[in-house]
PDB file of N, CA and C in Angstrom:
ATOM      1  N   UNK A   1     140.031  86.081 -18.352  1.00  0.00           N
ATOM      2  CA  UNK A   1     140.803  87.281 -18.540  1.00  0.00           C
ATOM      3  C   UNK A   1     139.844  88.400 -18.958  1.00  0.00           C
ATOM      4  N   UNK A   2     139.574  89.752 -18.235  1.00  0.00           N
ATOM      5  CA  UNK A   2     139.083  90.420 -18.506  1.00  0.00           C
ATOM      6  C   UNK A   2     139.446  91.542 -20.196  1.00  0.00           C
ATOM      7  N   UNK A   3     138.421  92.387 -20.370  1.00  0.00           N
ATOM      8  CA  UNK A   3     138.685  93.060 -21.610  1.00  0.00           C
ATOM      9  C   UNK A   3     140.326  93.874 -21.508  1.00  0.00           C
ATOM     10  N   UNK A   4     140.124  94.421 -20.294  1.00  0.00           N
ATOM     11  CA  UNK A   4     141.546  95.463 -20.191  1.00  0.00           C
ATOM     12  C   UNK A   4     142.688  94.391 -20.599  1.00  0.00           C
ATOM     13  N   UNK A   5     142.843  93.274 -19.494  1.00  0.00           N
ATOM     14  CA  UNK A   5     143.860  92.377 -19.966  1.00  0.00           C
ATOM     15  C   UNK A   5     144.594  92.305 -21.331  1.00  0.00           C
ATOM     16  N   UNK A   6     143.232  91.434 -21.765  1.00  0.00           N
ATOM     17  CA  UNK A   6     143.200  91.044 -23.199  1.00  0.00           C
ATOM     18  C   UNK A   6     144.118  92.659 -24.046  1.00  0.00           C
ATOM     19  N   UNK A   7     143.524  93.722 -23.998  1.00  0.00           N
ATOM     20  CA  UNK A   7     143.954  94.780 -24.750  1.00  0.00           C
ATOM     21  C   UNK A   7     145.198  94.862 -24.110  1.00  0.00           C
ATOM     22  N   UNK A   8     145.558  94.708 -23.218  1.00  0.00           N
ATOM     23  CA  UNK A   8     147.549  95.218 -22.817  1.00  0.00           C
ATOM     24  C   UNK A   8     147.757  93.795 -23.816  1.00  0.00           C
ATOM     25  N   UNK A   9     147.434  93.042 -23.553  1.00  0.00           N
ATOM     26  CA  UNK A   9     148.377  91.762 -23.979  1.00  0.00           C
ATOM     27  C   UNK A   9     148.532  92.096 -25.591  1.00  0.00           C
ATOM     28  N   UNK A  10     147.417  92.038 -25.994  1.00  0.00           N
ATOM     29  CA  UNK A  10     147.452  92.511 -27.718  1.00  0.00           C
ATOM     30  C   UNK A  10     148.540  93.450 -27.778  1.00  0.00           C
ATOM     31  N   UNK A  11     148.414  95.018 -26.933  1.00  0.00           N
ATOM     32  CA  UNK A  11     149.267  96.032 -27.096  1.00  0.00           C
ATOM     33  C   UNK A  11     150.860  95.390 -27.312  1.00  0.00           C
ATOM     34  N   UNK A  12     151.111  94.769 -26.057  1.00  0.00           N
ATOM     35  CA  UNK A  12     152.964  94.398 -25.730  1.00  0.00           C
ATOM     36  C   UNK A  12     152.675  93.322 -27.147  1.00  0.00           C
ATOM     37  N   UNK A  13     151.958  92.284 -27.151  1.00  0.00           N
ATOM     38  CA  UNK A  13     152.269  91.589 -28.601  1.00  0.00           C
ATOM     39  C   UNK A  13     152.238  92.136 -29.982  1.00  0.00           C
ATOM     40  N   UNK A  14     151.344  93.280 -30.439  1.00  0.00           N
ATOM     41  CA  UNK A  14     151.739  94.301 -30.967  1.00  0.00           C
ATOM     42  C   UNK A  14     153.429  94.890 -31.070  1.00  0.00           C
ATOM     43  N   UNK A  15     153.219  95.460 -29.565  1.00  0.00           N
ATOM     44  CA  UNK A  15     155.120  96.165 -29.800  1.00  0.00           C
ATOM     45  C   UNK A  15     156.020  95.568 -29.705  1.00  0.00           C
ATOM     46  N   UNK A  16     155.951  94.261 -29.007  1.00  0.00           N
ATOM     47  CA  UNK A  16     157.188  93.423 -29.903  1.00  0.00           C
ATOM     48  C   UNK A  16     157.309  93.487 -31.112  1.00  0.00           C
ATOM     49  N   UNK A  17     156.286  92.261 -31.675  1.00  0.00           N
ATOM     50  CA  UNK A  17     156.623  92.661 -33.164  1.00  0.00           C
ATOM     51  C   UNK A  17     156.740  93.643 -34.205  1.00  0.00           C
ATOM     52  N   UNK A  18     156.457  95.081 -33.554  1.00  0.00           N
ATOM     53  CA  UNK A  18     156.766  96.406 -34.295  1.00  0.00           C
ATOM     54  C   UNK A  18     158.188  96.651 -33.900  1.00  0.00           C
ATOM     55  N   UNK A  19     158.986  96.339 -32.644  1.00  0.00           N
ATOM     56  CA  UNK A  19     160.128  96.751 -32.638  1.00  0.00           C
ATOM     57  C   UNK A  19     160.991  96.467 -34.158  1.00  0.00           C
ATOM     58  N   UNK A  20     160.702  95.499 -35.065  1.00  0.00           N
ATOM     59  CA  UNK A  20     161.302  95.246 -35.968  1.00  0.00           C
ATOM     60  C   UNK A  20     160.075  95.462 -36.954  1.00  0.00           C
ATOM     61  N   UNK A  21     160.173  96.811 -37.562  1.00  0.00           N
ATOM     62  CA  UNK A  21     158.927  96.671 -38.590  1.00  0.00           C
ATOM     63  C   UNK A  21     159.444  96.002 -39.645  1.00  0.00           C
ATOM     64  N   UNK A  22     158.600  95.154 -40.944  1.00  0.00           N
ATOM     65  CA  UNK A  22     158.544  94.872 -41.589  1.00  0.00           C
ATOM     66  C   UNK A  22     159.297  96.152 -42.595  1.00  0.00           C
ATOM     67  N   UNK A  23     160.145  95.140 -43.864  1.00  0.00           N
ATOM     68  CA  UNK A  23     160.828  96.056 -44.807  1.00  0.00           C
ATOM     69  C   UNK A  23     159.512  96.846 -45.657  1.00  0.00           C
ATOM     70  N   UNK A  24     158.434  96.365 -46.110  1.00  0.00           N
ATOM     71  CA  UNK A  24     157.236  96.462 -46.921  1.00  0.00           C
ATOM     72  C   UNK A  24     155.896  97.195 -45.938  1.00  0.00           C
ATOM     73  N   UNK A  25     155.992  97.803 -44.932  1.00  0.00           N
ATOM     74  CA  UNK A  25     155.191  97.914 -43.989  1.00  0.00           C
ATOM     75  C   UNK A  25     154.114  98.734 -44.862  1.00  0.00           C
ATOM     76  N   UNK A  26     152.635  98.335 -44.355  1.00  0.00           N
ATOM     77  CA  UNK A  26     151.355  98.584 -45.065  1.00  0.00           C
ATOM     78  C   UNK A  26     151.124  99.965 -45.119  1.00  0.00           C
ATOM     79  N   UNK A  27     151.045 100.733 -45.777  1.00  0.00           N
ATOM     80  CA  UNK A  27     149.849 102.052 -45.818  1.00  0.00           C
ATOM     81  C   UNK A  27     148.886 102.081 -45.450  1.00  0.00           C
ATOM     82  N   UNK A  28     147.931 103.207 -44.891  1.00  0.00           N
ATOM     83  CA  UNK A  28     146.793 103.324 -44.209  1.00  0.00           C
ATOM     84  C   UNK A  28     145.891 102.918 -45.045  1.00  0.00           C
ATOM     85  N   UNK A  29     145.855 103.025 -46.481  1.00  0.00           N
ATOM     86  CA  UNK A  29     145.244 102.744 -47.561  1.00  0.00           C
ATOM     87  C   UNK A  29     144.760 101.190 -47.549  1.00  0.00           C
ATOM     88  N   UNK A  30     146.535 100.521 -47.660  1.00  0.00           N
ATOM     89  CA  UNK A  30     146.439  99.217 -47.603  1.00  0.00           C
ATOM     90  C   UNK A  30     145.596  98.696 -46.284  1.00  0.00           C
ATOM     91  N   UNK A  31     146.010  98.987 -44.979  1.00  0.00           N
ATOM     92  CA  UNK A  31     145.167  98.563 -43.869  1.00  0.00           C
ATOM     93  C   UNK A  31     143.865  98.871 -44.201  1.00  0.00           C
ATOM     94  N   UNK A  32     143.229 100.104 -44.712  1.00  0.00           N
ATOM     95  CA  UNK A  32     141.676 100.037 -44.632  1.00  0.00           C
ATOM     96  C   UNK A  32     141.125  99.166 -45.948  1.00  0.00           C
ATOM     97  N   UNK A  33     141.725  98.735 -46.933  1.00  0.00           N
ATOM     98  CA  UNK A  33     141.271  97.853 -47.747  1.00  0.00           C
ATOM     99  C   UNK A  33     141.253  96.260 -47.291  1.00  0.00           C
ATOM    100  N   UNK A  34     142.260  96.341 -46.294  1.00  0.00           N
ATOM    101  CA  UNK A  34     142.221  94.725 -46.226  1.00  0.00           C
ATOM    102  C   UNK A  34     141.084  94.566 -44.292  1.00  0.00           C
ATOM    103  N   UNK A  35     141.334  95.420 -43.598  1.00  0.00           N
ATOM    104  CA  UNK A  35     140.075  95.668 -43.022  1.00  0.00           C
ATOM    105  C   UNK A  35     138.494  95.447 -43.752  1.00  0.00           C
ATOM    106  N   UNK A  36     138.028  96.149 -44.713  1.00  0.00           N
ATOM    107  CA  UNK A  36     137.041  95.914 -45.910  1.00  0.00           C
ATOM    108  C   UNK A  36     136.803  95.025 -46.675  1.00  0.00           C
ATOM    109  N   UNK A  37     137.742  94.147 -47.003  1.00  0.00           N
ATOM    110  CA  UNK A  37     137.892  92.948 -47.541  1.00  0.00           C
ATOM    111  C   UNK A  37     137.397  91.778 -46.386  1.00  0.00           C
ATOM    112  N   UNK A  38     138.076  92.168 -45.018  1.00  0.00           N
ATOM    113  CA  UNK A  38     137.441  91.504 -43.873  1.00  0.00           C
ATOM    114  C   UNK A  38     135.851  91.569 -43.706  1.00  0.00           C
ATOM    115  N   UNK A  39     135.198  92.746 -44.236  1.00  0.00           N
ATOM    116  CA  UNK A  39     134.197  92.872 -43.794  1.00  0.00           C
ATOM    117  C   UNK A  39     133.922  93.985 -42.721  1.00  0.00           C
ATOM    118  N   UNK A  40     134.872  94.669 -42.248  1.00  0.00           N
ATOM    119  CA  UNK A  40     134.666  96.096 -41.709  1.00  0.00           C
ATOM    120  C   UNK A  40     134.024  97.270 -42.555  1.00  0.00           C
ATOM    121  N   UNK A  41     133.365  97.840 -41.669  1.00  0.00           N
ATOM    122  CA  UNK A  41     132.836  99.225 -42.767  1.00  0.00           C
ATOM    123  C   UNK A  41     133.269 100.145 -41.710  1.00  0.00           C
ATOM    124  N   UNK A  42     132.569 101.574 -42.090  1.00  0.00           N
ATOM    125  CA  UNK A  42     133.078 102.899 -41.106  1.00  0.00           C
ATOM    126  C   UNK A  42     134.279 102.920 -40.317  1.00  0.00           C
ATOM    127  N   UNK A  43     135.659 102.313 -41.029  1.00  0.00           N
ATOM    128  CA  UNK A  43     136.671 102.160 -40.506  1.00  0.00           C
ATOM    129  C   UNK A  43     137.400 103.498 -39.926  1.00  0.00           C
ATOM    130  N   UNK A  44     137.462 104.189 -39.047  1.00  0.00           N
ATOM    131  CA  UNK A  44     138.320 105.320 -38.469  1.00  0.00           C
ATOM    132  C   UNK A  44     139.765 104.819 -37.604  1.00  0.00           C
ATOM    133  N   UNK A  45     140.569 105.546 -37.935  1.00  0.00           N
ATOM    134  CA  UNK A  45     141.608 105.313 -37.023  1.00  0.00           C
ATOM    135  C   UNK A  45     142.047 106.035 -35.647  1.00  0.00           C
ATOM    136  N   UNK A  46     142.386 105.217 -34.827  1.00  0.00           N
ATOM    137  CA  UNK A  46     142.593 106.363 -33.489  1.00  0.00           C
ATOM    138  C   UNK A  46     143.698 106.685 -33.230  1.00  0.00           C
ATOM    139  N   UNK A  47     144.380 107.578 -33.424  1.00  0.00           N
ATOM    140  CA  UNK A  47     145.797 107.967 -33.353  1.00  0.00           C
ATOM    141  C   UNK A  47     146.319 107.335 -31.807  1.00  0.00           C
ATOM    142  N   UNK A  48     147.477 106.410 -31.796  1.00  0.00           N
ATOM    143  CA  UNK A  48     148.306 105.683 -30.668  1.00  0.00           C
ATOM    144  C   UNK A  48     149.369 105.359 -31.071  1.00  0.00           C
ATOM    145  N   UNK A  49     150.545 105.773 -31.724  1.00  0.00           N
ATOM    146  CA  UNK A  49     151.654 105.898 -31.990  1.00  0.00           C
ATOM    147  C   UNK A  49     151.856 104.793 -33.503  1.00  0.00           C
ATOM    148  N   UNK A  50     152.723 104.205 -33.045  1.00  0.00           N
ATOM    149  CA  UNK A  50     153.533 102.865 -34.124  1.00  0.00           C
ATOM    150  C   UNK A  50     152.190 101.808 -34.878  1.00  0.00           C
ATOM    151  N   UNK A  51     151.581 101.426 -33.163  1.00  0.00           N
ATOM    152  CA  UNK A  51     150.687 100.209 -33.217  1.00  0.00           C
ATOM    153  C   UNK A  51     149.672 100.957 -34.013  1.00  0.00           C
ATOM    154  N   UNK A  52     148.949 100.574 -35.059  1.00  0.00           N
ATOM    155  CA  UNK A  52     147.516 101.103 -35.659  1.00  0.00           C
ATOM    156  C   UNK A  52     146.491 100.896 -35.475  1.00  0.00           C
ATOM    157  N   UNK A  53     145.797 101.814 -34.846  1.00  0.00           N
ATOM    158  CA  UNK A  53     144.209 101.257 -33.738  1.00  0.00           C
ATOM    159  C   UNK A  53     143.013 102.082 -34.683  1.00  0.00           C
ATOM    160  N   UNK A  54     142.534 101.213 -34.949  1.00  0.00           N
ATOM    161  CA  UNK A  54     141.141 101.355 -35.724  1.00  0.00           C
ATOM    162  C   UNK A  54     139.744 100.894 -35.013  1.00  0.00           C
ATOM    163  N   UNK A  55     138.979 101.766 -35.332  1.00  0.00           N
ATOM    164  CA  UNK A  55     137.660 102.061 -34.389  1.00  0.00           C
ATOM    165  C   UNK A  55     136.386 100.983 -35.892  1.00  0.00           C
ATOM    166  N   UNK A  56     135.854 100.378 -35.857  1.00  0.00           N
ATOM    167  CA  UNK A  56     135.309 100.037 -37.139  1.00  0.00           C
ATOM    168  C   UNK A  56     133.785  99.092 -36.997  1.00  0.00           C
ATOM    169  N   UNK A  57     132.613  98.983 -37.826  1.00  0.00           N
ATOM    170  CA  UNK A  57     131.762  98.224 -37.932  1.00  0.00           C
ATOM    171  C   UNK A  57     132.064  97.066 -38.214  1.00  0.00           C
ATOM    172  N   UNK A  58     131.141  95.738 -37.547  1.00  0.00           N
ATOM    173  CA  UNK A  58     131.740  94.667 -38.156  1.00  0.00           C
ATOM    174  C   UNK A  58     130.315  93.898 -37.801  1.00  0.00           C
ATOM    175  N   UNK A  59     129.264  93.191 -38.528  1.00  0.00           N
ATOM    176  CA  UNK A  59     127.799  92.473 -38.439  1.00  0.00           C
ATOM    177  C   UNK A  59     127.177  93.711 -37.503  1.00  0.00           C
ATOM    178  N   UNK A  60     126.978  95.289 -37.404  1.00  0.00           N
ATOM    179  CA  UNK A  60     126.452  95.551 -36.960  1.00  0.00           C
ATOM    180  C   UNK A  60     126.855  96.466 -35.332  1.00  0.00           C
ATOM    181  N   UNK A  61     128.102  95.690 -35.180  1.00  0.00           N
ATOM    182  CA  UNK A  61     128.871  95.909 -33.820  1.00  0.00           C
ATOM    183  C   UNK A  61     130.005  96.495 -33.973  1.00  0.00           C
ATOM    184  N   UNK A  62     130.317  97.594 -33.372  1.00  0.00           N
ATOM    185  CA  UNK A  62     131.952  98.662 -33.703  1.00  0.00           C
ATOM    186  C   UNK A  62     132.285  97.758 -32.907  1.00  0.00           C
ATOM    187  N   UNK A  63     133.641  98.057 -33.513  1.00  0.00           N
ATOM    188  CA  UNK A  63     134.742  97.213 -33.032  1.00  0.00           C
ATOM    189  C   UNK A  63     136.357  97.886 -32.529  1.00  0.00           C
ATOM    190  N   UNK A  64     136.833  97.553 -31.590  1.00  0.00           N
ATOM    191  CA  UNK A  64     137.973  98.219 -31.891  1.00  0.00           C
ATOM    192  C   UNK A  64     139.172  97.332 -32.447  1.00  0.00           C
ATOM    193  N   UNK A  65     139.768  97.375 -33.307  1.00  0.00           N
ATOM    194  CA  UNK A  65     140.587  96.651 -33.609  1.00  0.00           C
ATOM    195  C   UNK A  65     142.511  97.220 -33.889  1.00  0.00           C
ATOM    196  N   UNK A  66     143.851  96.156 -33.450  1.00  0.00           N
ATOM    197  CA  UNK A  66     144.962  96.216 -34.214  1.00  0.00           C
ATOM    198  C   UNK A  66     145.412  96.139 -35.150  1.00  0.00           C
ATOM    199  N   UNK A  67     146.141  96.425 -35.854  1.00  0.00           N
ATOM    200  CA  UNK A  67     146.674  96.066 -37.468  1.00  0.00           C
ATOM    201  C   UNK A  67     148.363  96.292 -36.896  1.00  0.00           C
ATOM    202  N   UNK A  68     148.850  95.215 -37.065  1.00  0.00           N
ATOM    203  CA  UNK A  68     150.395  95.269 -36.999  1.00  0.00           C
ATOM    204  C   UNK A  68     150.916  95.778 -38.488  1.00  0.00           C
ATOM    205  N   UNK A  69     152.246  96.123 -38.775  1.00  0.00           N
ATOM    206  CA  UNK A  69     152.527  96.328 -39.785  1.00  0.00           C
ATOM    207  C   UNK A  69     152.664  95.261 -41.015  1.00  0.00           C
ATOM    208  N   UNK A  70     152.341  94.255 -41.026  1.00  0.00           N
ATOM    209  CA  UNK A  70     152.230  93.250 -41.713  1.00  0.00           C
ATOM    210  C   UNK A  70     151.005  92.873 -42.220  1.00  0.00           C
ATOM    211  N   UNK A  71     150.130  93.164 -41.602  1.00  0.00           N
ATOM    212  CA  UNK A  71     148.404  93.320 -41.662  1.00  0.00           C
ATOM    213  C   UNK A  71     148.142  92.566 -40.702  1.00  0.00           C
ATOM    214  N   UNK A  72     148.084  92.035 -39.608  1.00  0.00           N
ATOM    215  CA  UNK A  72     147.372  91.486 -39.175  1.00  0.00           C
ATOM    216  C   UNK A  72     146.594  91.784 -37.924  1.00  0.00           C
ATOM    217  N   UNK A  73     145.290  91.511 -38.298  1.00  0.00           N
ATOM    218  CA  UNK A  73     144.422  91.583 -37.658  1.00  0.00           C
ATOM    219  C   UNK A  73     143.895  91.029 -36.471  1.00  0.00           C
ATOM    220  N   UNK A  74     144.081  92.262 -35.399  1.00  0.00           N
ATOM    221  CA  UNK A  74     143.565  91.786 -33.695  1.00  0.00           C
ATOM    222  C   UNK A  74     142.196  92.842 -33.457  1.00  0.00           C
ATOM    223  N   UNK A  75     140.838  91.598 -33.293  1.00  0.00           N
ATOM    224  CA  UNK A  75     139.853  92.518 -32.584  1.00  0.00           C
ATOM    225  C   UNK A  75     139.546  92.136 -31.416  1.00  0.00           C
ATOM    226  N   UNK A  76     139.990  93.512 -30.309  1.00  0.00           N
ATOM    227  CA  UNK A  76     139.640  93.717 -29.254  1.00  0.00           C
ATOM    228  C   UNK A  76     138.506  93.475 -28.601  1.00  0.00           C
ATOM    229  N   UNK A  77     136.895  93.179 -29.277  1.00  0.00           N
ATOM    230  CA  UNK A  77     135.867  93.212 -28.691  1.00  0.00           C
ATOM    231  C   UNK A  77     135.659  91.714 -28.954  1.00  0.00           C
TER     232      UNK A  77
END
Protein backbone atom coordinates (compact mmCIF):
# COMPACT_ATOMS: atom_id res chain seq x y z
CA UNK A 1 0.00 0.00 0.00
CA UNK A 2 1.42 3.12 -1.02
CA UNK A 3 1.96 6.47 1.27
CA UNK A 4 -1.26 8.28 -0.27
CA UNK A 5 -3.30 5.11 0.57
CA UNK A 6 -2.14 4.67 3.91
CA UNK A 7 -3.02 8.62 4.61
CA UNK A 8 -6.85 8.37 3.15
CA UNK A 9 -7.22 5.27 5.21
CA UNK A 10 -5.92 6.98 8.49
CA UNK A 11 -8.10 10.12 7.30
CA UNK A 12 -11.78 8.00 6.90
CA UNK A 13 -10.49 6.04 10.23
CA UNK A 14 -9.92 9.28 11.78
CA UNK A 15 -13.57 10.60 10.68
CA UNK A 16 -15.36 7.86 11.73
CA UNK A 17 -14.34 7.97 14.97
CA UNK A 18 -14.67 11.86 15.17
CA UNK A 19 -18.23 11.60 13.97
CA UNK A 20 -18.85 10.91 17.69
CA UNK A 21 -16.31 13.07 19.54
CA UNK A 22 -15.41 12.10 22.80
CA UNK A 23 -17.38 13.92 25.92
CA UNK A 24 -13.61 15.04 27.36
CA UNK A 25 -12.07 15.83 23.91
CA UNK A 26 -8.21 16.95 24.25
CA UNK A 27 -6.93 20.58 23.93
CA UNK A 28 -4.22 21.58 21.65
CA UNK A 29 -2.23 21.94 24.80
CA UNK A 30 -3.09 18.47 25.85
CA UNK A 31 -2.23 16.98 22.24
CA UNK A 32 1.18 18.79 22.13
CA UNK A 33 2.15 17.48 25.59
CA UNK A 34 1.30 14.02 25.01
CA UNK A 35 2.95 14.25 21.41
CA UNK A 36 6.28 15.38 23.70
CA UNK A 37 5.90 12.87 26.10
CA UNK A 38 6.03 10.58 22.86
CA UNK A 39 9.11 12.07 22.00
CA UNK A 40 8.10 14.64 19.29
CA UNK A 41 9.77 18.03 19.30
CA UNK A 42 9.00 21.15 16.86
CA UNK A 43 5.44 20.09 16.96
CA UNK A 44 3.29 22.55 14.48
CA UNK A 45 -0.14 22.00 13.55
CA UNK A 46 -1.63 22.08 10.04
CA UNK A 47 -4.96 23.42 9.97
CA UNK A 48 -7.57 20.40 8.29
CA UNK A 49 -10.73 20.75 9.97
CA UNK A 50 -12.07 18.25 13.01
CA UNK A 51 -9.13 15.61 12.38
CA UNK A 52 -5.77 17.26 14.07
CA UNK A 53 -2.75 17.11 11.73
CA UNK A 54 0.51 17.87 13.18
CA UNK A 55 3.73 18.42 11.25
CA UNK A 56 6.57 17.27 14.05
CA UNK A 57 10.33 15.92 14.75
CA UNK A 58 10.69 12.53 15.81
CA UNK A 59 14.82 10.70 16.06
CA UNK A 60 15.70 13.38 13.72
CA UNK A 61 12.89 12.81 10.95
CA UNK A 62 9.59 15.27 10.61
CA UNK A 63 6.88 13.55 10.70
CA UNK A 64 3.46 14.06 9.81
CA UNK A 65 1.22 12.83 12.20
CA UNK A 66 -3.00 12.31 13.50
CA UNK A 67 -4.28 12.89 16.90
CA UNK A 68 -7.95 11.79 17.16
CA UNK A 69 -9.81 13.39 19.88
CA UNK A 70 -9.01 10.91 22.43
CA UNK A 71 -5.24 11.18 21.83
CA UNK A 72 -4.36 8.84 19.73
CA UNK A 73 -1.64 8.72 17.84
CA UNK A 74 -1.29 7.98 13.87
CA UNK A 75 2.18 8.62 12.11
CA UNK A 76 1.88 8.96 8.59
CA UNK A 77 5.59 8.54 7.64
Amino acid sequence: MDIKAKKLLALCFLAIFNAFPAAHALTLDDIKAKLEAAGYTQIREVPSGKIKTFIATRNGKVRSILVDSTGHIQELQ
